[in-house]
C-alpha atoms as a PDB file:
ATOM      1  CA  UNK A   1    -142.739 -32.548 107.471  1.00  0.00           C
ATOM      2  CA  UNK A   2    -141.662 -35.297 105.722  1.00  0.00           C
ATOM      3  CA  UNK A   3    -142.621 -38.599 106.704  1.00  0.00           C
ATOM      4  CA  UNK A   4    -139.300 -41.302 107.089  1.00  0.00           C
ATOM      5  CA  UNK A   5    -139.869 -44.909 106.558  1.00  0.00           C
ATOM      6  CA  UNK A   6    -137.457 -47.927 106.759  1.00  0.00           C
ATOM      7  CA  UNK A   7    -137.050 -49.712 104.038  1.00  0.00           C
ATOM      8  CA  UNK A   8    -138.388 -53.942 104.928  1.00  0.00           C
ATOM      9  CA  UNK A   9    -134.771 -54.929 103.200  1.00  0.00           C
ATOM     10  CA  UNK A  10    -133.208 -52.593 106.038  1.00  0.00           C
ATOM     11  CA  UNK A  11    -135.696 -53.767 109.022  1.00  0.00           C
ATOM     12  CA  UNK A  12    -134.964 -57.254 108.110  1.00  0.00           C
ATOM     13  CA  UNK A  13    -131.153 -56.727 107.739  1.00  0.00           C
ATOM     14  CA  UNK A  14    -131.559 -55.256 111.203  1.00  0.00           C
ATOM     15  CA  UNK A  15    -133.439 -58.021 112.753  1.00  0.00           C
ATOM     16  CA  UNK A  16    -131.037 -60.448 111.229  1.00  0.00           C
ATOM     17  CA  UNK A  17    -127.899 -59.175 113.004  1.00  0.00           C
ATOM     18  CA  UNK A  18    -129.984 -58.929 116.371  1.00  0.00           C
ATOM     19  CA  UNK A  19    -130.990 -62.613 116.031  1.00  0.00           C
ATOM     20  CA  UNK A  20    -127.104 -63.445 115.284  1.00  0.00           C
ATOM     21  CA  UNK A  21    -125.924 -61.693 117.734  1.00  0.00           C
ATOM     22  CA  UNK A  22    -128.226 -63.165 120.416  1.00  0.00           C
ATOM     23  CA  UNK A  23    -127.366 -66.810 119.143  1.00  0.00           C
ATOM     24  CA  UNK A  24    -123.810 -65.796 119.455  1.00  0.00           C
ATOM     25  CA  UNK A  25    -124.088 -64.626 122.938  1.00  0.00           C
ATOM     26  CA  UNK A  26    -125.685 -67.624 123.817  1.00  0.00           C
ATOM     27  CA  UNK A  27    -123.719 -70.044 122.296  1.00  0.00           C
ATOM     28  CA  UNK A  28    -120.843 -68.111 124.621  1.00  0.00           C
ATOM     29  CA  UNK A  29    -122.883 -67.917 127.719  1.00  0.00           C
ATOM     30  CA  UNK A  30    -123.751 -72.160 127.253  1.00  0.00           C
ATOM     31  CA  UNK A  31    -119.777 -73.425 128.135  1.00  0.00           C
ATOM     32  CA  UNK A  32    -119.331 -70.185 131.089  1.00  0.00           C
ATOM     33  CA  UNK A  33    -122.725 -71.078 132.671  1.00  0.00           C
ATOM     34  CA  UNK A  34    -122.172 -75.136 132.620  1.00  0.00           C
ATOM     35  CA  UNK A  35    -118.358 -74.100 134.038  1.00  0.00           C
ATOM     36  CA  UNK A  36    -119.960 -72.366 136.877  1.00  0.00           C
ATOM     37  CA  UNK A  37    -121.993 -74.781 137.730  1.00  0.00           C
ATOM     38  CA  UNK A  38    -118.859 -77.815 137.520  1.00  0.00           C
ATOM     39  CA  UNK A  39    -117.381 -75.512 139.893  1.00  0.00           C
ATOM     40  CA  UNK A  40    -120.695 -75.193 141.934  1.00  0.00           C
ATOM     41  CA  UNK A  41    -120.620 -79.169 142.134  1.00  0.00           C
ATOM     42  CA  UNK A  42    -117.072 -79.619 143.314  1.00  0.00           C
ATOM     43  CA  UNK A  43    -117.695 -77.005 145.836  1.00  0.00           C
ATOM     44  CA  UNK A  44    -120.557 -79.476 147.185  1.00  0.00           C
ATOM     45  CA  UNK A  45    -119.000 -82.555 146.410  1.00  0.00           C
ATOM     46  CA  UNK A  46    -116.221 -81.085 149.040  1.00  0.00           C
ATOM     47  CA  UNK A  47    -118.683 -80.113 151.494  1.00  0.00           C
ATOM     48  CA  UNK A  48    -120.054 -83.334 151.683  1.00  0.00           C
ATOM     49  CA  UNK A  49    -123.138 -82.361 149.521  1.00  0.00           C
ATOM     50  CA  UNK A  50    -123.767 -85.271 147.340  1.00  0.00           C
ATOM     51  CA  UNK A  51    -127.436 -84.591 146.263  1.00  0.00           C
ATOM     52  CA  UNK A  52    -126.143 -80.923 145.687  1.00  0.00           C
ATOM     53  CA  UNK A  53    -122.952 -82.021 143.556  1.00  0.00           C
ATOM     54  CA  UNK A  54    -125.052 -84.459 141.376  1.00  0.00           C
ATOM     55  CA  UNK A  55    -127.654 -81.905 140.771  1.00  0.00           C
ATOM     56  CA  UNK A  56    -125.237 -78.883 139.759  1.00  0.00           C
ATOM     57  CA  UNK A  57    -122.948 -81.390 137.800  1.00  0.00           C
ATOM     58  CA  UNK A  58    -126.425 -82.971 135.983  1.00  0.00           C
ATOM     59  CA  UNK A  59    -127.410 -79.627 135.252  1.00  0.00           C
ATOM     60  CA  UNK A  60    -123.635 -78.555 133.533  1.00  0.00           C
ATOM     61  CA  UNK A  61    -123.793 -81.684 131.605  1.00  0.00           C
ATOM     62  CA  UNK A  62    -127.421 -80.262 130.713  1.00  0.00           C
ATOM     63  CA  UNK A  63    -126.332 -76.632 130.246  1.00  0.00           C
ATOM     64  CA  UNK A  64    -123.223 -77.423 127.598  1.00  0.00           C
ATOM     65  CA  UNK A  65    -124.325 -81.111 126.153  1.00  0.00           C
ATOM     66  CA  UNK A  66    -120.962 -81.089 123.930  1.00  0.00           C
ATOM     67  CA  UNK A  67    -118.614 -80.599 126.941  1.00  0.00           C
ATOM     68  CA  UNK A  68    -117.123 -83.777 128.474  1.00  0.00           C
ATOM     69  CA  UNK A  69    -115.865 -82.256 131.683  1.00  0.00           C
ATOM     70  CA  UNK A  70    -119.543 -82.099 133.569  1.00  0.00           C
ATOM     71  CA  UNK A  71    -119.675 -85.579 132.752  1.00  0.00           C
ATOM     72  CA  UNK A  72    -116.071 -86.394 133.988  1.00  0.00           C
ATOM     73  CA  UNK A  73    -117.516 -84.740 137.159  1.00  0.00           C
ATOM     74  CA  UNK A  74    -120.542 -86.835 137.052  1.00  0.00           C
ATOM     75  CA  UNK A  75    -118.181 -89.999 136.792  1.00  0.00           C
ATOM     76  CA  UNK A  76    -116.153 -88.850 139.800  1.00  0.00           C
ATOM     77  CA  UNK A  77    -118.975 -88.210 141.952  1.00  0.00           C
ATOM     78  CA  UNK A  78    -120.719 -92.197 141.285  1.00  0.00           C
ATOM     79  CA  UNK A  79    -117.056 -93.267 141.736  1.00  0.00           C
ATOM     80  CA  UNK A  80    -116.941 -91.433 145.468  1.00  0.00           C
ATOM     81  CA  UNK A  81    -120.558 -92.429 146.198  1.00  0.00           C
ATOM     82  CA  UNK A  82    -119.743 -96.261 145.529  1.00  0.00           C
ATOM     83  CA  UNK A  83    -121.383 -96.240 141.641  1.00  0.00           C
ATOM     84  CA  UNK A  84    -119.303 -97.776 139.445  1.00  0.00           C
ATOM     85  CA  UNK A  85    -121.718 -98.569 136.916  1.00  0.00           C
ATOM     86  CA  UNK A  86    -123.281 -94.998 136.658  1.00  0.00           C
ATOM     87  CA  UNK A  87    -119.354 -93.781 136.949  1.00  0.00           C
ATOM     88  CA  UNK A  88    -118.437 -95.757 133.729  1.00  0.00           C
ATOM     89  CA  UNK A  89    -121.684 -94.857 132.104  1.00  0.00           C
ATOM     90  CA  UNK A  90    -120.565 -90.665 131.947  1.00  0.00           C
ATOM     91  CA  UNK A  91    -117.585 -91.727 130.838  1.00  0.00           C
ATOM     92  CA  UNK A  92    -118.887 -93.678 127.891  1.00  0.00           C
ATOM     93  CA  UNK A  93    -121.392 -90.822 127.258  1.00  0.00           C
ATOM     94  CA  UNK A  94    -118.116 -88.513 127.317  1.00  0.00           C
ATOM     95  CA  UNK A  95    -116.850 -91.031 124.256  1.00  0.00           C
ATOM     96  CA  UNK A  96    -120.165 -90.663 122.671  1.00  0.00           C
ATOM     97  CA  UNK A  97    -120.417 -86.306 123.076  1.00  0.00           C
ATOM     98  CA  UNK A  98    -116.933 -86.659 121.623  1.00  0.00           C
ATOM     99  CA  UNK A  99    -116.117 -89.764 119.538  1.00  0.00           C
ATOM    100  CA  UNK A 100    -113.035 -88.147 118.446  1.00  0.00           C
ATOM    101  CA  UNK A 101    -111.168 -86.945 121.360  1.00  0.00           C
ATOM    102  CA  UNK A 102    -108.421 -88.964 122.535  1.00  0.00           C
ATOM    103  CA  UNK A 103    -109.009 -87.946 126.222  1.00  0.00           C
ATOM    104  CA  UNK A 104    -112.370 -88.802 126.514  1.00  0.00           C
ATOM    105  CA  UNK A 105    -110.899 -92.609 125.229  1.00  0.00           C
ATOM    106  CA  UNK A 106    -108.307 -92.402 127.349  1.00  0.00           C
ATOM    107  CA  UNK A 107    -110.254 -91.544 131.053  1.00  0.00           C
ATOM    108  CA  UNK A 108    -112.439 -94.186 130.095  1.00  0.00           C
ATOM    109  CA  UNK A 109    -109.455 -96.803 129.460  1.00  0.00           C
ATOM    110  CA  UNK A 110    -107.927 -95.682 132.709  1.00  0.00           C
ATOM    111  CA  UNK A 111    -111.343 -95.865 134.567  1.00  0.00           C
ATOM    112  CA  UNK A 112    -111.821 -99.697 133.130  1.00  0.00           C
ATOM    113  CA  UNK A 113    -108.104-100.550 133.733  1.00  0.00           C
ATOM    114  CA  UNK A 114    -108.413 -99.215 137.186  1.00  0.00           C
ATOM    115  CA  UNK A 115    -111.655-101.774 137.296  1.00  0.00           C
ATOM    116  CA  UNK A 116    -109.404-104.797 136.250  1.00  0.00           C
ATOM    117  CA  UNK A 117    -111.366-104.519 132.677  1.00  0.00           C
ATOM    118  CA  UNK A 118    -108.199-104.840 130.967  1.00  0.00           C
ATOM    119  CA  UNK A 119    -109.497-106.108 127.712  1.00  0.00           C
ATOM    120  CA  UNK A 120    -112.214-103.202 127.439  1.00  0.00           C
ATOM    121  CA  UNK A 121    -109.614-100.884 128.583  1.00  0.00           C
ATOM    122  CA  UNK A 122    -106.562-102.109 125.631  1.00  0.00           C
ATOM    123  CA  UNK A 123    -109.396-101.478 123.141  1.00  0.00           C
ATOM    124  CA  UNK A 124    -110.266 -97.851 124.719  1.00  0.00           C
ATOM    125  CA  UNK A 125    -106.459 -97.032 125.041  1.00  0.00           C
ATOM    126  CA  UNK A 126    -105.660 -98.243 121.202  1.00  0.00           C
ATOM    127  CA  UNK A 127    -108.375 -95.921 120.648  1.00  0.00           C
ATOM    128  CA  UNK A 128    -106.781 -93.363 122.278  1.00  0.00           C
ATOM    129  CA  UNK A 129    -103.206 -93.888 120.180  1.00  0.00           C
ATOM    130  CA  UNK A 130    -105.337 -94.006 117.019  1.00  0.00           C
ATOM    131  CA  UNK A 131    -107.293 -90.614 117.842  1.00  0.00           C
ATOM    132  CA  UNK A 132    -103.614 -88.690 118.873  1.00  0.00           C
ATOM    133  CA  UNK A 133    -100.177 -90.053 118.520  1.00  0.00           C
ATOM    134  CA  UNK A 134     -98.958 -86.985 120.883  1.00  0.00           C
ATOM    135  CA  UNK A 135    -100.387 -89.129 124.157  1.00  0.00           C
ATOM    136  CA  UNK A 136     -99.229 -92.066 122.718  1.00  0.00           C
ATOM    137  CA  UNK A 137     -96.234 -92.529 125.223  1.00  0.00           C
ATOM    138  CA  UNK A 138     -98.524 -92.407 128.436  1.00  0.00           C
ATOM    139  CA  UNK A 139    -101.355 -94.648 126.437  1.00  0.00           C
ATOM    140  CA  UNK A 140     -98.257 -97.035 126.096  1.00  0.00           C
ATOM    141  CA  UNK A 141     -97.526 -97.367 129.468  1.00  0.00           C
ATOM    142  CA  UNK A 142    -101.386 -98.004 130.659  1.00  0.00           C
ATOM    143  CA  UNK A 143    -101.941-100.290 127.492  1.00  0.00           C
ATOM    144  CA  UNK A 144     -98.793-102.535 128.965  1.00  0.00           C
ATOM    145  CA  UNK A 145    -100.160-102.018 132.522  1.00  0.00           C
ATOM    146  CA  UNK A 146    -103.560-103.567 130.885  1.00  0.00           C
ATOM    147  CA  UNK A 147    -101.816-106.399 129.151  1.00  0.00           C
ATOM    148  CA  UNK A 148    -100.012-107.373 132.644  1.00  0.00           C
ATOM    149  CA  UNK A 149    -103.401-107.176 133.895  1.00  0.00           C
ATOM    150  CA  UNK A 150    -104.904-109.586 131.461  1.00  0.00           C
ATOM    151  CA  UNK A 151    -102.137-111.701 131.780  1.00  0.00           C
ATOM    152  CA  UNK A 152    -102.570-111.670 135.157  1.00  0.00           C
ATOM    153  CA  UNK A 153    -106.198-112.639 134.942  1.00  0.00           C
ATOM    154  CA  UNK A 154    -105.737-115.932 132.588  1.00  0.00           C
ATOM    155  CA  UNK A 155    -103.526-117.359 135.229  1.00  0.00           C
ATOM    156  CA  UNK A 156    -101.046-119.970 134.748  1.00  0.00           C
ATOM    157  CA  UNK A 157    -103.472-122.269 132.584  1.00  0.00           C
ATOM    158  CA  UNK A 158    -103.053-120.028 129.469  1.00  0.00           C
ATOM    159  CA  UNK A 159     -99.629-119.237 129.883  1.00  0.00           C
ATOM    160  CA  UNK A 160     -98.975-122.502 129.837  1.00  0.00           C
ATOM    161  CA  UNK A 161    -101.098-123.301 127.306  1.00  0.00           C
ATOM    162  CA  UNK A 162     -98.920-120.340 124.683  1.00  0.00           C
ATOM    163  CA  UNK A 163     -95.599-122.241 125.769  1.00  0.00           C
END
């Protein structure tokens, strides 16, 4: 009986499509597992669970480190435990995972607006504008809400002071 052997060009050709097709399935399992556990957090977060929350959100953020939305999450959760400083701090990380995505700009300009930082949030919304001209109607609005605000804030001194 004759004896069969694999060629190594075949074994390796084999192996090859194996290791690609695990690094595929993981790259597609990464985003569904880290959306689970977003979901796992909010379900906490609602049943009063903070140390629950921030441990299912940490570990999304952990689980799919290019996604902003775990780190939205995170940002909400500081925000409803009385953090602003960590709550600000995801959403500048959520800048940083995605430099170039006008929402991540934008949450954080609305976040620092919200904080009566209206001149970091006019330089986070013109960010915004820059990165998509599609949002730039709403970015409008919040940049002229931010201008009131810092117009607001300078009081009657520099108003006067422009005349």
């Amino acid at each position: 009986m004759p004896r069969r052997t694999v060629a190594p060009a075949r074994a390796a050709a084999a192996l090859g499509i194996v290791c690609a097709l695990l690094i595929a399935g993981w790259f597609v399992w990464q985003p569904l597992h880290s959306s689970d556990q977003v979901n796992a957090a909010i379900t906490a977060m609602t049943r009063g669970n903070t140390p629950m929350a921030l441990a299912e959100a940490r570990s999304a953020a952990n689980s799919d480190p290019v996604d902003f939305y775990p780190l939205w999450e995170l940002a909400a959760i500081y925000s409803a435990m009385g953090d602003p400083a960590s709550s600000r701090a995801e959403y500048v990380k959520a800048t940083q995972v995605q430099p170039s995505n006008a929402l991540t700009w934008q949450q954080l300009g609305l976040f620092d607006l919200q904080a009566h930082r209206p001149q970091q949030a006019l330089a986070e919304l013109h960010t915004a504008v820059t990165l998509d001209r599609t949002l730039k109607q709403l970015n409008q609005q919040l940049i002229d809400q931010a201008q009131a605000q810092q117009t607001a804030a300078s009081g009657p001194h520099a108003q006067a002071g422009s005349a």
